[in-house]
Protein backbone atom coordinates (compact mmCIF):
# COMPACT_ATOMS: atom_id res chain seq x y z
CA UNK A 1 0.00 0.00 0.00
CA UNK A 2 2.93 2.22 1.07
CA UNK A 3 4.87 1.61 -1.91
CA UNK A 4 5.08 4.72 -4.62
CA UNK A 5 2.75 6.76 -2.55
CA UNK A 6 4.12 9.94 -0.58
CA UNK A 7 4.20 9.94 3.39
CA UNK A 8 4.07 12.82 5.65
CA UNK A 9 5.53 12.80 9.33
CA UNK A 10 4.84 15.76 11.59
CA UNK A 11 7.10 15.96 14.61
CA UNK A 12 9.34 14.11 12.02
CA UNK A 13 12.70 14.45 13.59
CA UNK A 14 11.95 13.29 17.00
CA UNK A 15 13.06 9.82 18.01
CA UNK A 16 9.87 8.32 16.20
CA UNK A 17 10.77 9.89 13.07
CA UNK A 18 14.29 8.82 12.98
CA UNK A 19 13.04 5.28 12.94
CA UNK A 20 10.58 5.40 11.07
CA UNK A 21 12.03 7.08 7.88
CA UNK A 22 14.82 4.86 6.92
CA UNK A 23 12.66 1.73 8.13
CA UNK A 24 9.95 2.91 5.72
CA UNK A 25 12.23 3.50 2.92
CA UNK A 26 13.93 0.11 3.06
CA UNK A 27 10.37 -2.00 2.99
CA UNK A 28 8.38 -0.17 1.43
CA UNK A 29 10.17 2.27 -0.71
CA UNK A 30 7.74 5.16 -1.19
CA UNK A 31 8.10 7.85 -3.88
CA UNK A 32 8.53 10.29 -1.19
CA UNK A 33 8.85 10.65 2.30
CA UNK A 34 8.49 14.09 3.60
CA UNK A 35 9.54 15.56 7.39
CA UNK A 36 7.86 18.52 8.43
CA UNK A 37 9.32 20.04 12.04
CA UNK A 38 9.80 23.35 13.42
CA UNK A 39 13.48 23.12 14.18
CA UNK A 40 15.82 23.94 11.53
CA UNK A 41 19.45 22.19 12.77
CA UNK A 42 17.64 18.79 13.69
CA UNK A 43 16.16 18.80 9.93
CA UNK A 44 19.39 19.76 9.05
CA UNK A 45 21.14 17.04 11.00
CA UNK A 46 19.10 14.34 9.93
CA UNK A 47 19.20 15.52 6.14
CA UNK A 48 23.42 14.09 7.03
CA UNK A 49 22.13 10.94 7.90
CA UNK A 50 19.66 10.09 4.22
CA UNK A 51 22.83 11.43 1.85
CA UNK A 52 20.76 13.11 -0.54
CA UNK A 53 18.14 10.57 -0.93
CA UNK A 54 15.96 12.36 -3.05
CA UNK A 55 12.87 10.35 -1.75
CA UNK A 56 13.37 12.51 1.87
CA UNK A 57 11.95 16.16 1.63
CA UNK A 58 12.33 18.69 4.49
CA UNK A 59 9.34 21.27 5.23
CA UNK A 60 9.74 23.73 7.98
CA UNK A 61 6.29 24.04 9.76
CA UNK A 62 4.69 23.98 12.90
CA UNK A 63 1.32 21.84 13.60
CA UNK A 64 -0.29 25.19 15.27
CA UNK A 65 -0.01 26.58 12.24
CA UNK A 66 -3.16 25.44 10.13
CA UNK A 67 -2.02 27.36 6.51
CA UNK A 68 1.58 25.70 6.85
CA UNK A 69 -0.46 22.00 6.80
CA UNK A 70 -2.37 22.79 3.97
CA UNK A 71 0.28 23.70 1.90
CA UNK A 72 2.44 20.77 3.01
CA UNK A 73 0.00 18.47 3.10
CA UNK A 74 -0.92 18.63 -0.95
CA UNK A 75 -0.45 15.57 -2.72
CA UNK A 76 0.12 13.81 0.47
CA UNK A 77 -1.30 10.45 0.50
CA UNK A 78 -0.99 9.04 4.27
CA UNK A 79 0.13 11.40 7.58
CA UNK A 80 1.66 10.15 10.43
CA UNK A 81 1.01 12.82 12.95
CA UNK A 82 3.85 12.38 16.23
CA UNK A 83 3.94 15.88 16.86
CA UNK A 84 3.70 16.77 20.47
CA UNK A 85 4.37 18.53 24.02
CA UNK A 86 5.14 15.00 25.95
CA UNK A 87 7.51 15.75 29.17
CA UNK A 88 4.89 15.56 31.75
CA UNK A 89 6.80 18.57 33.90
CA UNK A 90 6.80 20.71 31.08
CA UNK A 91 3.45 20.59 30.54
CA UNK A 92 2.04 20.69 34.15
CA UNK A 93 3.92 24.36 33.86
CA UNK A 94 3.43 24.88 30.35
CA UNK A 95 -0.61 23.94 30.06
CA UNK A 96 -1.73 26.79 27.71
CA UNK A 97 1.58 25.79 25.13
CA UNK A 98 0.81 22.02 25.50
CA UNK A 99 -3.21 22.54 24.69
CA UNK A 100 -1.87 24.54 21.95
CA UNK A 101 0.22 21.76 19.93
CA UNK A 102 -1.87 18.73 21.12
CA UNK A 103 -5.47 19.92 20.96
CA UNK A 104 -4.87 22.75 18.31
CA UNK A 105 -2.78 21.32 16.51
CA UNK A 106 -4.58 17.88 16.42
CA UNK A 107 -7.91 19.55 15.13
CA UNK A 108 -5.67 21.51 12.26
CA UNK A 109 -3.94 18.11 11.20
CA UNK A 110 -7.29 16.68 10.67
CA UNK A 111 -8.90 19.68 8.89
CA UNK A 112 -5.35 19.88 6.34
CA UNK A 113 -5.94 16.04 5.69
CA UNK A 114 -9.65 16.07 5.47
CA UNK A 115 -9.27 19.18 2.78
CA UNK A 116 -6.20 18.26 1.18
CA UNK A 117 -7.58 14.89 0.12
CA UNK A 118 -5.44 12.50 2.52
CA UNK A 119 -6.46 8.97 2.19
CA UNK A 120 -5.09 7.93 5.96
CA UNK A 121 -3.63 9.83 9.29
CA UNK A 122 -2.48 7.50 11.78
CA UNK A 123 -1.89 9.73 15.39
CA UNK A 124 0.93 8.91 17.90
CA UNK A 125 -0.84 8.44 21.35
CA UNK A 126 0.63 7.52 24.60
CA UNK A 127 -0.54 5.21 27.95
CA UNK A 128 -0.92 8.79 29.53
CA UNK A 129 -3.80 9.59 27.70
CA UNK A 130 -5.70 6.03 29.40
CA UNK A 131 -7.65 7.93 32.79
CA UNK A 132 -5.38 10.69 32.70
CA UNK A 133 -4.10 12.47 35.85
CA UNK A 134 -2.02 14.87 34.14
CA UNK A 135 -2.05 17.67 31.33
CA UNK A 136 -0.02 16.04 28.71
CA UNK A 137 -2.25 12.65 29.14
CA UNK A 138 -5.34 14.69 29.57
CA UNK A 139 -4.60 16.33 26.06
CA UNK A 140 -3.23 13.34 24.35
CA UNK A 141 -7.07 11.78 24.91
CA UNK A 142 -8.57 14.77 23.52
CA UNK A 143 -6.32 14.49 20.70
CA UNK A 144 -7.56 11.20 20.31
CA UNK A 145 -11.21 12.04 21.13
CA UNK A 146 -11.02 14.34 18.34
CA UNK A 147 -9.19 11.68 15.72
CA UNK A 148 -11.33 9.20 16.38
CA UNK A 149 -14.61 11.22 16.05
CA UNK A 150 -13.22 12.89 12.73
CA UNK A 151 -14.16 9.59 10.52
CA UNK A 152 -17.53 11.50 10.01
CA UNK A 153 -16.17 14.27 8.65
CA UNK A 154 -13.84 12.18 6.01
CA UNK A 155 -15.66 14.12 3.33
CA UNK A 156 -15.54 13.21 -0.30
CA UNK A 157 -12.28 11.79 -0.10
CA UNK A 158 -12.87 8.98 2.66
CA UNK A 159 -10.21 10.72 4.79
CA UNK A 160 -9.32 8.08 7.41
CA UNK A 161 -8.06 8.12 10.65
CA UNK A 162 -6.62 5.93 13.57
CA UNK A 163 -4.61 5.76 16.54
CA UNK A 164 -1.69 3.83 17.76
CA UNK A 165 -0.86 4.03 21.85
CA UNK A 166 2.28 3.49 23.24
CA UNK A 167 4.18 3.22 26.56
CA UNK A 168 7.85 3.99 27.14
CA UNK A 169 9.73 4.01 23.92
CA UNK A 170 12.98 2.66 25.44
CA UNK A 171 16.41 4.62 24.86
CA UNK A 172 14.42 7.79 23.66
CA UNK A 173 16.12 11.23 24.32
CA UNK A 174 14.05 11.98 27.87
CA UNK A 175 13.57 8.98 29.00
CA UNK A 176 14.07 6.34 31.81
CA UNK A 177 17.19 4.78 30.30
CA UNK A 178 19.38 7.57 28.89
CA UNK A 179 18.42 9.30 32.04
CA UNK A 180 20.18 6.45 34.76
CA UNK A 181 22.70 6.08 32.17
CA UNK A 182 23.86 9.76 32.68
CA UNK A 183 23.62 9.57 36.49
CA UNK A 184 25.70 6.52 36.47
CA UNK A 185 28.70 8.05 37.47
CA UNK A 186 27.81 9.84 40.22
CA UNK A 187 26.83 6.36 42.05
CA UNK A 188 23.68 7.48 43.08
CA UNK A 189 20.08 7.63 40.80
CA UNK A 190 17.16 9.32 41.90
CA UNK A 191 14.37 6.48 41.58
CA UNK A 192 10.48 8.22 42.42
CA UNK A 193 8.73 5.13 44.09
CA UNK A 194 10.43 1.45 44.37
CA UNK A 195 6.95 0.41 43.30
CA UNK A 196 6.23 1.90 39.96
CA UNK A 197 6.05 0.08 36.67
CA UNK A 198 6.47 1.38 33.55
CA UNK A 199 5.45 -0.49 29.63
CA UNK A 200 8.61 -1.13 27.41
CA UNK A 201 8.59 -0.72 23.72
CA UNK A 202 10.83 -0.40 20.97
CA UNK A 203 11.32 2.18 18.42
CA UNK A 204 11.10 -0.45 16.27
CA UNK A 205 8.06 -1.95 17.44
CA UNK A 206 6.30 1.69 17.32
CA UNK A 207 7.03 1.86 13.78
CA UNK A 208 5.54 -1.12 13.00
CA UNK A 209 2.53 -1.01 15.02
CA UNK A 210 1.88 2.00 12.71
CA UNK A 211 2.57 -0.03 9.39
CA UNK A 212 -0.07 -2.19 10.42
CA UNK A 213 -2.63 0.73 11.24
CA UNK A 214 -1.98 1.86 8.13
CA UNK A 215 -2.82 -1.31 6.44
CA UNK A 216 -5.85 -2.77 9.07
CA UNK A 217 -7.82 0.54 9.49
CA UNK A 218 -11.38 1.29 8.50
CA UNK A 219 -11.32 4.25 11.20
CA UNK A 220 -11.41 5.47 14.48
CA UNK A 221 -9.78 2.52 16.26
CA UNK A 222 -7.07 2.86 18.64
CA UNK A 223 -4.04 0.52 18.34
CA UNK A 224 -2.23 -0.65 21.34
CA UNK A 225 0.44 -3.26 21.14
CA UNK A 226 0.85 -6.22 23.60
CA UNK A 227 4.50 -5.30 25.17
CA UNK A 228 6.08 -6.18 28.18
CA UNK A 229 6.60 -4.02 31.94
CA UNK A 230 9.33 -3.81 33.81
CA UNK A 231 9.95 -2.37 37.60
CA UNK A 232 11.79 0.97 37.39
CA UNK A 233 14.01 0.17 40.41
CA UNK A 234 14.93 -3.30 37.82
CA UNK A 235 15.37 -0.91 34.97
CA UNK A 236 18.13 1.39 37.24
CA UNK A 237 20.15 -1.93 38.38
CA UNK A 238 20.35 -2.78 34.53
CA UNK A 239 21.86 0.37 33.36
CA UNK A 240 23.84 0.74 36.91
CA UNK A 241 24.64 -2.27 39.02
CA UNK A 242 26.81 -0.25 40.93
CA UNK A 243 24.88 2.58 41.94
CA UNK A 244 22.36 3.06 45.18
CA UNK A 245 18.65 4.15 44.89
CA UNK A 246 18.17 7.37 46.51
CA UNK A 247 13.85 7.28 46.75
CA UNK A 248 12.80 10.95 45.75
CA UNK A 249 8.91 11.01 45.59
CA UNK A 250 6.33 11.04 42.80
CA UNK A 251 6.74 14.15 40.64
CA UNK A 252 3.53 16.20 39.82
CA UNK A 253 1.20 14.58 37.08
CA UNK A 254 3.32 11.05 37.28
CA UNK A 255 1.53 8.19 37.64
CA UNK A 256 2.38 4.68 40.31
CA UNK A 257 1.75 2.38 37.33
CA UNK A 258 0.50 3.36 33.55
CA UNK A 259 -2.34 1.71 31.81
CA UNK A 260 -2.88 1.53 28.31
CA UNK A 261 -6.74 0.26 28.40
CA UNK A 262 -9.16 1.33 30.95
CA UNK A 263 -12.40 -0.37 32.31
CA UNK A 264 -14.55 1.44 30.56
CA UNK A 265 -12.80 0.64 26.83
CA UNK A 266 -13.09 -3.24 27.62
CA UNK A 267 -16.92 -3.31 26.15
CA UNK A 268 -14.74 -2.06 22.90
CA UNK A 269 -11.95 -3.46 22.86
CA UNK A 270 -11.19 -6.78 20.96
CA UNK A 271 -7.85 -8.81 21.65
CA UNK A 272 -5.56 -9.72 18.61
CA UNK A 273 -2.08 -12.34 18.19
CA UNK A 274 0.29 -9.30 19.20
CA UNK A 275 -1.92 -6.25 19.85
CA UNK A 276 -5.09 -4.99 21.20
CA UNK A 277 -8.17 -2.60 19.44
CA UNK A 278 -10.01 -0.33 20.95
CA UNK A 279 -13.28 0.26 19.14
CA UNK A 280 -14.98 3.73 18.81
CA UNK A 281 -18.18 3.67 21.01
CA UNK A 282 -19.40 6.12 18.95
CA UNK A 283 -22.40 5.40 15.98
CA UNK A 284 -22.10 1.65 16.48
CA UNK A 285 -19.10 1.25 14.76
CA UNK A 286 -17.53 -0.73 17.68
CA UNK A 287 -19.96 -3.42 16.55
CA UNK A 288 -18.43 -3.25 12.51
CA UNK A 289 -17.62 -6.35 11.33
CA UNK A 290 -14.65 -4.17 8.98
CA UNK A 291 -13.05 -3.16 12.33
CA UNK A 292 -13.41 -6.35 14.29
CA UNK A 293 -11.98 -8.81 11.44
CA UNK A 294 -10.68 -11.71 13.81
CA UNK A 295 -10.41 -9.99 16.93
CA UNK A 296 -11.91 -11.27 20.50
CA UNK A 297 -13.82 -9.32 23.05
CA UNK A 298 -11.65 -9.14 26.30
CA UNK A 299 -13.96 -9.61 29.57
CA UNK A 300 -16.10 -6.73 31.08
CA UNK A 301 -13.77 -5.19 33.34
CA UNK A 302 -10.63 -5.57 31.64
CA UNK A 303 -7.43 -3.22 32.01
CA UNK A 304 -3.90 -3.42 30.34
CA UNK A 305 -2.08 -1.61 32.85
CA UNK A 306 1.77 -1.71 33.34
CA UNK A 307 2.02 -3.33 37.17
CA UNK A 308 -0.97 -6.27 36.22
CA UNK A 309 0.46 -6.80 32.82
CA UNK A 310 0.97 -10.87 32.30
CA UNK A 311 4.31 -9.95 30.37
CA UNK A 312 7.34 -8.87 32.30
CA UNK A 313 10.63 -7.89 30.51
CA UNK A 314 13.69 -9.48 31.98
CA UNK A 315 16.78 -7.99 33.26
CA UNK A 316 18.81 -9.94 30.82
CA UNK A 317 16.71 -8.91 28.47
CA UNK A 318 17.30 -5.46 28.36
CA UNK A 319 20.55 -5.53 29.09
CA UNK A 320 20.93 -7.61 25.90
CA UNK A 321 18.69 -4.44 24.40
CA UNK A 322 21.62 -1.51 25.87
CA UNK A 323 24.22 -3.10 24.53
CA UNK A 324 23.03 -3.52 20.88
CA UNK A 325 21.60 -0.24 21.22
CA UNK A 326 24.37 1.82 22.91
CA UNK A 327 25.48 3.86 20.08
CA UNK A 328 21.10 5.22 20.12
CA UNK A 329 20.25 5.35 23.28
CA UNK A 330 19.72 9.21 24.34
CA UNK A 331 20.58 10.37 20.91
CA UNK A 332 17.54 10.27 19.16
């Protein structure tokens, strides 16, 4: 489906995009493959890394900026859209900026693609946005309130639209790992609660949960992929055997444990080989046999959070992970 069309990627330089380009262009090998951002030396540093690829375009434009997406989105057949505000802190004492790029810019992403003739927008979520108790998850489920919710407005076109939720994307710039990694030397790491639990996914992984969005979606589902937890204070004794904990407190907005699927998404939700689908509730389309396909209703009651998940990621195993990822981790 991918192949000779032309993909879009806002927020395309993050640590999703840099994984998702050059795994895009290898399988599926589109005609183009176009980043739009709002910083100049990241597009400019990543341009270094695609040697003139001619499939790779560069458009400078920001996602609260509804003119700039309809003149980059033109002749655009699918969007990712991974644009976002996402450090928790920096929202909590940001809230008016982070409304403004996830909620704004949300509703102008879908207005570009529903005008501009886009056949499919997939939307970066995150477990945050599953009973949020912060900003940043509060307006990640709006964002995904409003994606879901835009299938009847697809117009002539058929615009479609999905969602794909995630949990921690391991080794990306701002998170867990990089994070105890650069505290390593000072012998001590600054771990929140000995309790908490956090999902684990790969880069990797993301990128193809998104692939097969792309290719399964009839519109307004929400993708979640079956990954495994890990304990934080297990994560910290991977990346630094030596060190002590030093137990700090919850910060504001951060959550014990993170859940991907609530209680009151398990009358929608149907259970796949490797992921789950949430169902929109919405004009009975969670009863459409198109968005369904094989899938299995998961009991009344269900949750998919991080510290009841049946899949635990061992110690070995990620340490197997850091060391054929060392030269990524906290770059990206």
């Amino acid at each position: 489906m991918l192949q000779n069309s032309t993909l879009l990627v806002t927020g395309g330089t993050g640590s999703f995009g840099h994984a998702f380009v050059p795994m895009t262009l290898e399988r599926y090998n589109p005609r183009k493959l176009i980043i739009l951002s709002r910083d100049e030396m990241k597009q400019w540093e990543m341009a270094k890394l695609f040697g003139g690829d001619d499939r790779v375009r560069f458009f400078i434009g920001d996602v609260r900026d509804r003119d700039r997406l309809y003149r980059a989105f033109r002749g655009v057949d699918y969007v990712i859209h991974a644009a976002a505000t996402k450090i928790v802190p920096t929202a909590e004492y940001n809230p008016f900026e982070c409304v403004k790029t996830n909620v704004n810019g949300a509703m102008n992403v879908i207005d570009a693609a529903i005008d501009c003739g886009v056949k499919r927008v997939v939307a970066l979520s995150t477990d945050k946005a599953s009973s949020p108790i912060n900003l940043y998850g509060a307006t990640k489920l709006a964002s995904d309130k409003l994606f879901v919710a835009s299938n009847s407005y697809g117009g002539e076109h058929g615009t479609r639209f999905s969602v794909v939720r995630y949990g921690n994307v391991m080794g990306s710039r701002g998170s867990v790992i990089p994070f105890f990694a650069s505290q390593r030397d000072k012998g001590v790491l600054p771990i929140t609660d000995s309790r908490m639990t956090r999902f684990m996914i790969s880069l990797e992984q993301g990128v193809e949960l998104v692939w097969h969005a792309l290719e399964d979606m009839e519109g307004g589902e929400v993708y979640v992929r079956k990954i495994p937890s890990m304990k934080v204070t297990d994560i910290a004794r991977v990346v630094a055997p030596e060190a002590t904990h030093e137990i700090i407190g919850i910060r504001p907005g951060e959550k014990l444990h993170e859940q991907m699927i609530g209680p009151e998404d398990a009358p929608h939700t149907y259970e796949y080989a490797d992921h789950f689908k949430i169902l929109p509730a919405i004009h009975n389309w969670s009863s459409s046999p198109g968005r369904i396909k094989d899938g299995k209703r998961v009991p009344d009651g269900f949750t998919y959070a991080s510290d009841t998940n049946p899949e635990w990621m061992e110690p070995q195993a990620l340490a197997g992970w850091i060391t054929a990822n060392a030269g990524k981790i906290g770059v990206l």
